[in-house]
PDB file of N, CA and C in Angstrom:
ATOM      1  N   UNK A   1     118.114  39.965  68.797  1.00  0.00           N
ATOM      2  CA  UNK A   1     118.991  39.039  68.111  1.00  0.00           C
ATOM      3  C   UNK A   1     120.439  39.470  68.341  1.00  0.00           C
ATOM      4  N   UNK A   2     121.487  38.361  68.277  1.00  0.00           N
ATOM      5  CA  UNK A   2     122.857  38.896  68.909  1.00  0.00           C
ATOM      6  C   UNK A   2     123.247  39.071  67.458  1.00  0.00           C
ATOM      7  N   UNK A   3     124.171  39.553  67.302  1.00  0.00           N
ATOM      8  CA  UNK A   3     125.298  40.341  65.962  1.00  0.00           C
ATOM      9  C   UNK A   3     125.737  39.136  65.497  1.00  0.00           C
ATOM     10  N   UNK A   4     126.220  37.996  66.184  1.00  0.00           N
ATOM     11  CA  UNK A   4     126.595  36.841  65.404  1.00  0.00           C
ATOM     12  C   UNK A   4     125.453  36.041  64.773  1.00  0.00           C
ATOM     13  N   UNK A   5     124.302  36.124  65.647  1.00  0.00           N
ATOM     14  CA  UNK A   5     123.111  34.865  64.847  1.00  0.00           C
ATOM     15  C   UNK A   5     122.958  36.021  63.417  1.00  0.00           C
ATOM     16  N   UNK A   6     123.142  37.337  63.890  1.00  0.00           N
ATOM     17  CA  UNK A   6     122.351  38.378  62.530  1.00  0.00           C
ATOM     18  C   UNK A   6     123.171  38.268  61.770  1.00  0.00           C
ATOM     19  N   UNK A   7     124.875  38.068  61.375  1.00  0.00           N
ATOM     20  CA  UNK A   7     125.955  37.642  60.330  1.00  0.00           C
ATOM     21  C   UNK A   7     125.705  36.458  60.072  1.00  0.00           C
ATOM     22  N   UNK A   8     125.242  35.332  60.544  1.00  0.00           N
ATOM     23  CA  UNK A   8     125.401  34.148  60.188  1.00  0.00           C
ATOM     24  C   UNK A   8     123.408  34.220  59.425  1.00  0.00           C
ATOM     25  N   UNK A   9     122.800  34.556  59.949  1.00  0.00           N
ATOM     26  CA  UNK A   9     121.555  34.124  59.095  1.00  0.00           C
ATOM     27  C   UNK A   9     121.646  35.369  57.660  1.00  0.00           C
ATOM     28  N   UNK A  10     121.932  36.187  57.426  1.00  0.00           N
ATOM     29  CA  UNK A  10     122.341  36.974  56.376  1.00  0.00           C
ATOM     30  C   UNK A  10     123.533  36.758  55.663  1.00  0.00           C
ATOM     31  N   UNK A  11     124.192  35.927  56.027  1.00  0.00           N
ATOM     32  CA  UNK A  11     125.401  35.665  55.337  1.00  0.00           C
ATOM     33  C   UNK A  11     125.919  36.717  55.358  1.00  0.00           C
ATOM     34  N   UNK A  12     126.809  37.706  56.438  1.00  0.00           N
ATOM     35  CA  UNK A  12     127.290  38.396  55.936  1.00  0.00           C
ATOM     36  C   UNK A  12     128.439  38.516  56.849  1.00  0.00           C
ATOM     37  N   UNK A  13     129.814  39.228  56.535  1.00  0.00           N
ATOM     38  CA  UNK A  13     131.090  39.038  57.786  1.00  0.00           C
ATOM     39  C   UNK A  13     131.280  39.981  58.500  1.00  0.00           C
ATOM     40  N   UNK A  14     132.188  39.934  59.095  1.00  0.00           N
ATOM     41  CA  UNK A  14     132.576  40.924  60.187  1.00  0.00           C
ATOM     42  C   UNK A  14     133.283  42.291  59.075  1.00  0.00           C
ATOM     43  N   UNK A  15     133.735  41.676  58.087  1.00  0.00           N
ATOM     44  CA  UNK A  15     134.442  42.566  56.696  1.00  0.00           C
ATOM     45  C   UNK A  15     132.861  43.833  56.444  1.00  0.00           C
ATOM     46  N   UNK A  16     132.356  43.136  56.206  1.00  0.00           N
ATOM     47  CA  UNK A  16     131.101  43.853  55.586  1.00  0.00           C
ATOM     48  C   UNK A  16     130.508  45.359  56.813  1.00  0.00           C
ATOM     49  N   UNK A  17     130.176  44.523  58.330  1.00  0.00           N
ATOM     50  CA  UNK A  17     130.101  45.708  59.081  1.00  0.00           C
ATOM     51  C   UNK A  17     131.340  46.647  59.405  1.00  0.00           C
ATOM     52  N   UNK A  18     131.909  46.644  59.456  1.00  0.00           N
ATOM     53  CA  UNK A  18     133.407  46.867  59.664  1.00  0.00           C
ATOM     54  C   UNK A  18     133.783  48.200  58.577  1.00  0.00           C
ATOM     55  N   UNK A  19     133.260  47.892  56.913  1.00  0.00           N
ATOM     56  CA  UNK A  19     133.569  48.774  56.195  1.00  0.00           C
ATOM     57  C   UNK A  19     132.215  50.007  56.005  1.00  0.00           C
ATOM     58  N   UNK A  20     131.167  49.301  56.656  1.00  0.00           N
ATOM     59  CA  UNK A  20     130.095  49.977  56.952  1.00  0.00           C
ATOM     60  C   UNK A  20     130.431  51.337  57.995  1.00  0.00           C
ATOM     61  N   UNK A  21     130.438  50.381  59.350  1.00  0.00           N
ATOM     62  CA  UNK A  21     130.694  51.414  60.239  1.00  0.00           C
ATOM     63  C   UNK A  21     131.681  52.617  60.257  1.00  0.00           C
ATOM     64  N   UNK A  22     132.885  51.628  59.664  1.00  0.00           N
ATOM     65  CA  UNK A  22     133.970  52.504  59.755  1.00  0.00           C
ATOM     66  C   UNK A  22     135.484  52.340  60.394  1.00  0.00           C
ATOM     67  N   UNK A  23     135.082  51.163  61.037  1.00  0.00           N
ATOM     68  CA  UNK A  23     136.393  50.211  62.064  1.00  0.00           C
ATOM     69  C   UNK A  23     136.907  49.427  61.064  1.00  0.00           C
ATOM     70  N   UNK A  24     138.064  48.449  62.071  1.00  0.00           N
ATOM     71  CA  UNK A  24     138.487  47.407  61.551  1.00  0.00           C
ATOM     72  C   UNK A  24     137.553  46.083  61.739  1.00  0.00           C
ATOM     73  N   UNK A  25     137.906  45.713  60.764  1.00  0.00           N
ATOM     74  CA  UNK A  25     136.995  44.043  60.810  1.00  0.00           C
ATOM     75  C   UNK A  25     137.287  43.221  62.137  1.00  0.00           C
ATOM     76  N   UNK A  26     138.859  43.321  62.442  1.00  0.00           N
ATOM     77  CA  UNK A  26     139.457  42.583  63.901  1.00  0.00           C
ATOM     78  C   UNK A  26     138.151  43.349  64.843  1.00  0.00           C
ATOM     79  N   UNK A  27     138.277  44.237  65.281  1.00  0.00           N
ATOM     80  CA  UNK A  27     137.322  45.109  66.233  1.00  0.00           C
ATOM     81  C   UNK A  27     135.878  44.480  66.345  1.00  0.00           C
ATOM     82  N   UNK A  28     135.448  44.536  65.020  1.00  0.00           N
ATOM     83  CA  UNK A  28     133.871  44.053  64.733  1.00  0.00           C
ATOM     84  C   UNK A  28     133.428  42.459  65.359  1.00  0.00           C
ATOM     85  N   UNK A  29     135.359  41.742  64.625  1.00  0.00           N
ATOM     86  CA  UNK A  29     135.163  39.994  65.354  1.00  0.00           C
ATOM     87  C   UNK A  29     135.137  39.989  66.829  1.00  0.00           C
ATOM     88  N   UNK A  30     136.301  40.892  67.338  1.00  0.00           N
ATOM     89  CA  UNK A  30     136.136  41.089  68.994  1.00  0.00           C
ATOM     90  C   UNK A  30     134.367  41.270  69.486  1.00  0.00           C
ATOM     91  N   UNK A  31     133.752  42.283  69.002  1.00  0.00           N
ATOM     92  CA  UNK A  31     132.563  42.177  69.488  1.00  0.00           C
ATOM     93  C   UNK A  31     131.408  40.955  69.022  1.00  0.00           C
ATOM     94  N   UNK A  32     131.203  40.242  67.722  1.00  0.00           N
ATOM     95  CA  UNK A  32     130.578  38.914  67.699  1.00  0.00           C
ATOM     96  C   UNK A  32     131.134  38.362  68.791  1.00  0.00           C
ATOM     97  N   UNK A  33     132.822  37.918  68.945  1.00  0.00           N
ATOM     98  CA  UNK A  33     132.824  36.511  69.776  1.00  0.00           C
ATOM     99  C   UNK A  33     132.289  36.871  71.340  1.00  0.00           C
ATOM    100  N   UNK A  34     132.465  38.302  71.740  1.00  0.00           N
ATOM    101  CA  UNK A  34     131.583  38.703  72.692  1.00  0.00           C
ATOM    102  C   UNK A  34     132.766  38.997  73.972  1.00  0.00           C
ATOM    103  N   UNK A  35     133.609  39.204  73.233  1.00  0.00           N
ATOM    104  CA  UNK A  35     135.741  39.677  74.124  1.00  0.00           C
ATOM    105  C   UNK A  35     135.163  40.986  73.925  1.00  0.00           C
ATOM    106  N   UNK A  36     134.634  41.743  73.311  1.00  0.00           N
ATOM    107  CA  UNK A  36     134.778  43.244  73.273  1.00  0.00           C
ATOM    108  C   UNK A  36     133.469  43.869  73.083  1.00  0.00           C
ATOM    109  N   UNK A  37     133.635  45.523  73.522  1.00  0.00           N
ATOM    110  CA  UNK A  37     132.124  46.062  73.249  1.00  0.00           C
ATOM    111  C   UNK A  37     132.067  47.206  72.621  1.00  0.00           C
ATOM    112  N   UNK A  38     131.138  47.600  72.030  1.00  0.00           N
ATOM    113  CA  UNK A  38     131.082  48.798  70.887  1.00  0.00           C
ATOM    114  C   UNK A  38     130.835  50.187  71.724  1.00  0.00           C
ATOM    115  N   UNK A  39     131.401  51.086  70.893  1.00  0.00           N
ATOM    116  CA  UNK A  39     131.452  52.458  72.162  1.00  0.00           C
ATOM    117  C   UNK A  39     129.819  52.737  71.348  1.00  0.00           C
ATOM    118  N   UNK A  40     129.253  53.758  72.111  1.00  0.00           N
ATOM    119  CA  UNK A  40     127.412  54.305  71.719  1.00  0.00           C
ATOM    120  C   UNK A  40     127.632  54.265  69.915  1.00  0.00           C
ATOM    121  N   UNK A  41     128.493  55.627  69.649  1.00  0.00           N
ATOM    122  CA  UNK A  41     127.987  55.295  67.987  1.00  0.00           C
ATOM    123  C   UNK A  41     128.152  54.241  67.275  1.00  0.00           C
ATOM    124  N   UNK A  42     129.323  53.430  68.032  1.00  0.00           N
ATOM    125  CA  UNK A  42     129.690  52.552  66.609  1.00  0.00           C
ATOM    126  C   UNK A  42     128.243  51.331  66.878  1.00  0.00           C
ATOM    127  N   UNK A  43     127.564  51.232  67.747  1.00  0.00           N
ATOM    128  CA  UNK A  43     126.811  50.112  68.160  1.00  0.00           C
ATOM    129  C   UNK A  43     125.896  50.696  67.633  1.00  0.00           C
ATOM    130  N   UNK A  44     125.108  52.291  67.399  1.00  0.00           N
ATOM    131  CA  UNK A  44     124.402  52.724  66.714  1.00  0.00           C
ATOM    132  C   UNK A  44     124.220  52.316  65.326  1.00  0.00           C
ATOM    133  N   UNK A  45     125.375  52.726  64.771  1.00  0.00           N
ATOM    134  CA  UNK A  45     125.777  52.364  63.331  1.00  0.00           C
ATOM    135  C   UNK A  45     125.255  50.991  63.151  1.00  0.00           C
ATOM    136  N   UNK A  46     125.729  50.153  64.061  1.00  0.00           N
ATOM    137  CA  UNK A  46     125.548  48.392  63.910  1.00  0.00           C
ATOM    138  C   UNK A  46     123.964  48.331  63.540  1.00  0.00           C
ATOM    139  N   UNK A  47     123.434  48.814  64.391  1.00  0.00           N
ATOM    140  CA  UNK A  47     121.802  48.706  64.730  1.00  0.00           C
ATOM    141  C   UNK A  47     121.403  49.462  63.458  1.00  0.00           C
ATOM    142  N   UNK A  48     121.920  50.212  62.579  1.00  0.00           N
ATOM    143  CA  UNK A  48     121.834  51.047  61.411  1.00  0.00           C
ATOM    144  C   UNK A  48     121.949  49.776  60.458  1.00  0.00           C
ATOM    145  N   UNK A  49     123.056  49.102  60.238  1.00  0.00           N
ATOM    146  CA  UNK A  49     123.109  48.428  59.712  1.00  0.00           C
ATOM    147  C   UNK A  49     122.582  47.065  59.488  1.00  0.00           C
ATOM    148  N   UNK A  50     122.280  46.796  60.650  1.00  0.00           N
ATOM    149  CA  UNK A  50     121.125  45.612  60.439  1.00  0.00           C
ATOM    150  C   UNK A  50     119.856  45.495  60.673  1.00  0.00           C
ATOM    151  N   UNK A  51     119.406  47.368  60.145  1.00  0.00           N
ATOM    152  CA  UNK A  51     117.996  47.194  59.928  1.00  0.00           C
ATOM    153  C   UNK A  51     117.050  46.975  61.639  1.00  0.00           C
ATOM    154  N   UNK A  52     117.638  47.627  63.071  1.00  0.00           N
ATOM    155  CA  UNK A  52     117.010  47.573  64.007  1.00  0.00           C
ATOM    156  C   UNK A  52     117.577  45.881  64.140  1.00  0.00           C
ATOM    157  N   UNK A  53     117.300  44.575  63.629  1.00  0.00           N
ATOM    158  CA  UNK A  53     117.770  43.755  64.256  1.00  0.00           C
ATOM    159  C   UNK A  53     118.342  43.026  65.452  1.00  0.00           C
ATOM    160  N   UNK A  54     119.508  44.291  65.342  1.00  0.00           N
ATOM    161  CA  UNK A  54     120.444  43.919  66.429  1.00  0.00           C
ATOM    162  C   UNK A  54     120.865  45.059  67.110  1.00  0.00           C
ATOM    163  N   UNK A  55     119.865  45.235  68.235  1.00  0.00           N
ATOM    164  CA  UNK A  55     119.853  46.824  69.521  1.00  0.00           C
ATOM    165  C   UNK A  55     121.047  47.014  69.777  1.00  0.00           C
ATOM    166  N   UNK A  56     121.244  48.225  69.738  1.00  0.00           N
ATOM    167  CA  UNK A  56     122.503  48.757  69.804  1.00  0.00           C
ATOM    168  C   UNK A  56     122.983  48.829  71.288  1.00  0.00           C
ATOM    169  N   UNK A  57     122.139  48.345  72.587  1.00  0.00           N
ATOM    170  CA  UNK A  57     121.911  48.471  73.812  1.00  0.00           C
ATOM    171  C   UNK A  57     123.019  46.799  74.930  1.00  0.00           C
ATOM    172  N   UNK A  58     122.556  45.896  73.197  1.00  0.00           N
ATOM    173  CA  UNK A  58     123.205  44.722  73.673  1.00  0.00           C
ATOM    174  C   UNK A  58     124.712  44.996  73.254  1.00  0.00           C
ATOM    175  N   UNK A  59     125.321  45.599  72.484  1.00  0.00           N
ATOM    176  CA  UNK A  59     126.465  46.005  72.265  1.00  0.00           C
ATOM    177  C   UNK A  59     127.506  46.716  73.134  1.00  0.00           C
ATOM    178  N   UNK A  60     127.148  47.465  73.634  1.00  0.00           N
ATOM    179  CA  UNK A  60     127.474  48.576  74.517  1.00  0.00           C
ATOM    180  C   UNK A  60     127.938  47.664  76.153  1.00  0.00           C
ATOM    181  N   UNK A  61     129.070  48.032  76.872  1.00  0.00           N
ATOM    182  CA  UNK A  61     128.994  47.568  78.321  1.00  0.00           C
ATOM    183  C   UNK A  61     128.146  48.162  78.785  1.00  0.00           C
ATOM    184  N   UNK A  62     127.757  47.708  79.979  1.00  0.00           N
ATOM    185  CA  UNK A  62     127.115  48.078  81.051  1.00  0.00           C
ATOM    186  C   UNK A  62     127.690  48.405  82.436  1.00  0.00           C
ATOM    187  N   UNK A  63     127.584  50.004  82.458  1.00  0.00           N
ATOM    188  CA  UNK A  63     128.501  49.964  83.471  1.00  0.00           C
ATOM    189  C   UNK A  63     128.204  49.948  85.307  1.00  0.00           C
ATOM    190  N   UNK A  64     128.793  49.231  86.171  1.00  0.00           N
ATOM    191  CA  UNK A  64     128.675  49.369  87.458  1.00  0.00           C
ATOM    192  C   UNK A  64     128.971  50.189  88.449  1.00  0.00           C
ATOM    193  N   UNK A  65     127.581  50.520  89.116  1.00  0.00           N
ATOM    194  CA  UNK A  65     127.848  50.967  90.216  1.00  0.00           C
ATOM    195  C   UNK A  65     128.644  50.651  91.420  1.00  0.00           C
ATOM    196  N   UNK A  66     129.483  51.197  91.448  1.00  0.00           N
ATOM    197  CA  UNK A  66     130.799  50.959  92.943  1.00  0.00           C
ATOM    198  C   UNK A  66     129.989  51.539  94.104  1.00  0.00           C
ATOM    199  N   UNK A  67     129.658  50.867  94.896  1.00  0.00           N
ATOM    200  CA  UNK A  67     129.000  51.394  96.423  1.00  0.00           C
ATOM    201  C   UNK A  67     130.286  51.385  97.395  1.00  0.00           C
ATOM    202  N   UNK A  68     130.233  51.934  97.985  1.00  0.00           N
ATOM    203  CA  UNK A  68     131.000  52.523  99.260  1.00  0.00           C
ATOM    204  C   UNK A  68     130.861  51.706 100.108  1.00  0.00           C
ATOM    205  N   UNK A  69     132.027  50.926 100.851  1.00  0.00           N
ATOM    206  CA  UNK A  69     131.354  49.605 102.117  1.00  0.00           C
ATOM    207  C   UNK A  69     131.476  50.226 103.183  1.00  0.00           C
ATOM    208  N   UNK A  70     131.619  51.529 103.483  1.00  0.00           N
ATOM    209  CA  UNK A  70     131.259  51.676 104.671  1.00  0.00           C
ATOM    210  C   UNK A  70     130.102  52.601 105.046  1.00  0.00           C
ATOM    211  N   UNK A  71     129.623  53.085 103.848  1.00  0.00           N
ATOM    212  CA  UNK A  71     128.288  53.895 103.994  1.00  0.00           C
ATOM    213  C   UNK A  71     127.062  53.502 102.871  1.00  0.00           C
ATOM    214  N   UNK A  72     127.349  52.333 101.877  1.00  0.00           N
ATOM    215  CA  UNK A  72     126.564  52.145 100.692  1.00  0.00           C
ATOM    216  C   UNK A  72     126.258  52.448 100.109  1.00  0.00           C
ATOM    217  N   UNK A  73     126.413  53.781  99.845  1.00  0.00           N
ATOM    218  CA  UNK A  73     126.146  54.464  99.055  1.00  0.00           C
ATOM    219  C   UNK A  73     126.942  54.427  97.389  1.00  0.00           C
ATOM    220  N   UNK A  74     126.149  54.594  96.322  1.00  0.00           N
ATOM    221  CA  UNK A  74     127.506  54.919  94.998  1.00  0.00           C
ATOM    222  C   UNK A  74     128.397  55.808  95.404  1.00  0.00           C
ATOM    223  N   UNK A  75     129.711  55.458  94.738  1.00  0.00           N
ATOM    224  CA  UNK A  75     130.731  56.195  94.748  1.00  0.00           C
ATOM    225  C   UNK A  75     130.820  56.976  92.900  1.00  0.00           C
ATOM    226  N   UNK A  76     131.090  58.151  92.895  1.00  0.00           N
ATOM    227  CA  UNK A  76     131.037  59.122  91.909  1.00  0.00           C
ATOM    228  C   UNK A  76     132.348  58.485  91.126  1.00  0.00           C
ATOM    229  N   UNK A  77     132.169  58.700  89.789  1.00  0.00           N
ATOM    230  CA  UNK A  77     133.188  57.712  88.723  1.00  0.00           C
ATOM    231  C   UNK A  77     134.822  58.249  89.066  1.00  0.00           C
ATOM    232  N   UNK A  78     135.022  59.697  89.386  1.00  0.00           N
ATOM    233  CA  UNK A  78     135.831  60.021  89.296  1.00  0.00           C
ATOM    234  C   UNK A  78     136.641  59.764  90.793  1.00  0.00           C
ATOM    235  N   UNK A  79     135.830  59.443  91.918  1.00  0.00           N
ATOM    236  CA  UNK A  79     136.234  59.223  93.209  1.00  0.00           C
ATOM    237  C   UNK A  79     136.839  57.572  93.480  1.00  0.00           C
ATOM    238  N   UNK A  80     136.278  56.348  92.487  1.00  0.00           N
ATOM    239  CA  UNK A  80     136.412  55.297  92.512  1.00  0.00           C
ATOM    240  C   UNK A  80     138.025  55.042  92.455  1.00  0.00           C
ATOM    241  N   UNK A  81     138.830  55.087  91.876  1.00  0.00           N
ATOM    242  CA  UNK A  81     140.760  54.870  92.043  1.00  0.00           C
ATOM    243  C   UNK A  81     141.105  55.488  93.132  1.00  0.00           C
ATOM    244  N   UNK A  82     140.568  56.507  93.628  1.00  0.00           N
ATOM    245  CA  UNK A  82     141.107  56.954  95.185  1.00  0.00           C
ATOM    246  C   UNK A  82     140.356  56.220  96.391  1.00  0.00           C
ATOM    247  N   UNK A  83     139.059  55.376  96.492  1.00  0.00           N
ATOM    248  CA  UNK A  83     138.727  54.441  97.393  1.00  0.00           C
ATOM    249  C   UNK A  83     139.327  52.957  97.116  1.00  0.00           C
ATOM    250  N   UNK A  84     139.519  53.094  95.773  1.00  0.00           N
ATOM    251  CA  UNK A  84     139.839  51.923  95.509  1.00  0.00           C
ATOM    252  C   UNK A  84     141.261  51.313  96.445  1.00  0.00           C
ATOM    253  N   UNK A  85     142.294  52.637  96.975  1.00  0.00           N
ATOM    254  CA  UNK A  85     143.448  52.922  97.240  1.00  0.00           C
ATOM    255  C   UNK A  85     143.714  52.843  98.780  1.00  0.00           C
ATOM    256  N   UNK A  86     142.310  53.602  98.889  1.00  0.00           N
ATOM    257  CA  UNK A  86     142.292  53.175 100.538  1.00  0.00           C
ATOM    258  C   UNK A  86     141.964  51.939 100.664  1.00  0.00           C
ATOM    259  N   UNK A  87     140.995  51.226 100.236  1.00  0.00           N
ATOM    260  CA  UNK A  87     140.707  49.667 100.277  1.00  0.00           C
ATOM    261  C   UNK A  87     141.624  49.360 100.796  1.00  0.00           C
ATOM    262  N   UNK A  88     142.260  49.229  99.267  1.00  0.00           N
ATOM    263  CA  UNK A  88     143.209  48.192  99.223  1.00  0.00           C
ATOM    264  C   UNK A  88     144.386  48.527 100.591  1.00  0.00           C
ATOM    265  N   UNK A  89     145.073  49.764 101.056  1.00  0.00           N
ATOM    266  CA  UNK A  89     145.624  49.994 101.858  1.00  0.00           C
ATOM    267  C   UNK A  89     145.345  49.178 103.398  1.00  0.00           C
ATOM    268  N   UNK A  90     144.237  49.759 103.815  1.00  0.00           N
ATOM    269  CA  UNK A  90     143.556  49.132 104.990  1.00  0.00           C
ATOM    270  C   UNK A  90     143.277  47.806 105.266  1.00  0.00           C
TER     271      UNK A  90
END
């Protein structure tokens, strides 16, 4: 279930998780309208708070693998702004 169907069938607001978790309520609306994403604990907490409901897994980005175009391989997180540089150069 997404975080907004689980506030709207419980009646409850973005105020309510917000003073739960520990954030601001703005933060909590960013992630319902689905503009923003919860770092591991606070999406934990969420999933705390609504009782398993709402997986803390759908909260969270998902992050991408950068492959290398000239060998395909992944590129290591910390190597990605320095290929990114040659790219763009070449």
């Amino acid at each position: 279930m997404r975080l907004k169907e689980f506030l709207q069938k419980e009646r409850y607001t973005s105020r309510h998780v917000a003073e739960y978790a520990g954030v601001s309520p703005v933060h909590i609306a960013t992630i319902v309208r689905g503009e923003g994403f919860a770092s591991k604990t606070l999406a934990e907490k969420i999933e705390r708070f609504t009782k398993g409901n709402v997986k803390a897994s759908t909260l969270t980005r998902k992050r991408e693998k950068k492959i290398c175009p000239t060998c395909k391989r992944p590129i290591p997180r910390k190597q990605k702004e320095f290929v990114a540089k040659i790219i763009s150069v070449t």
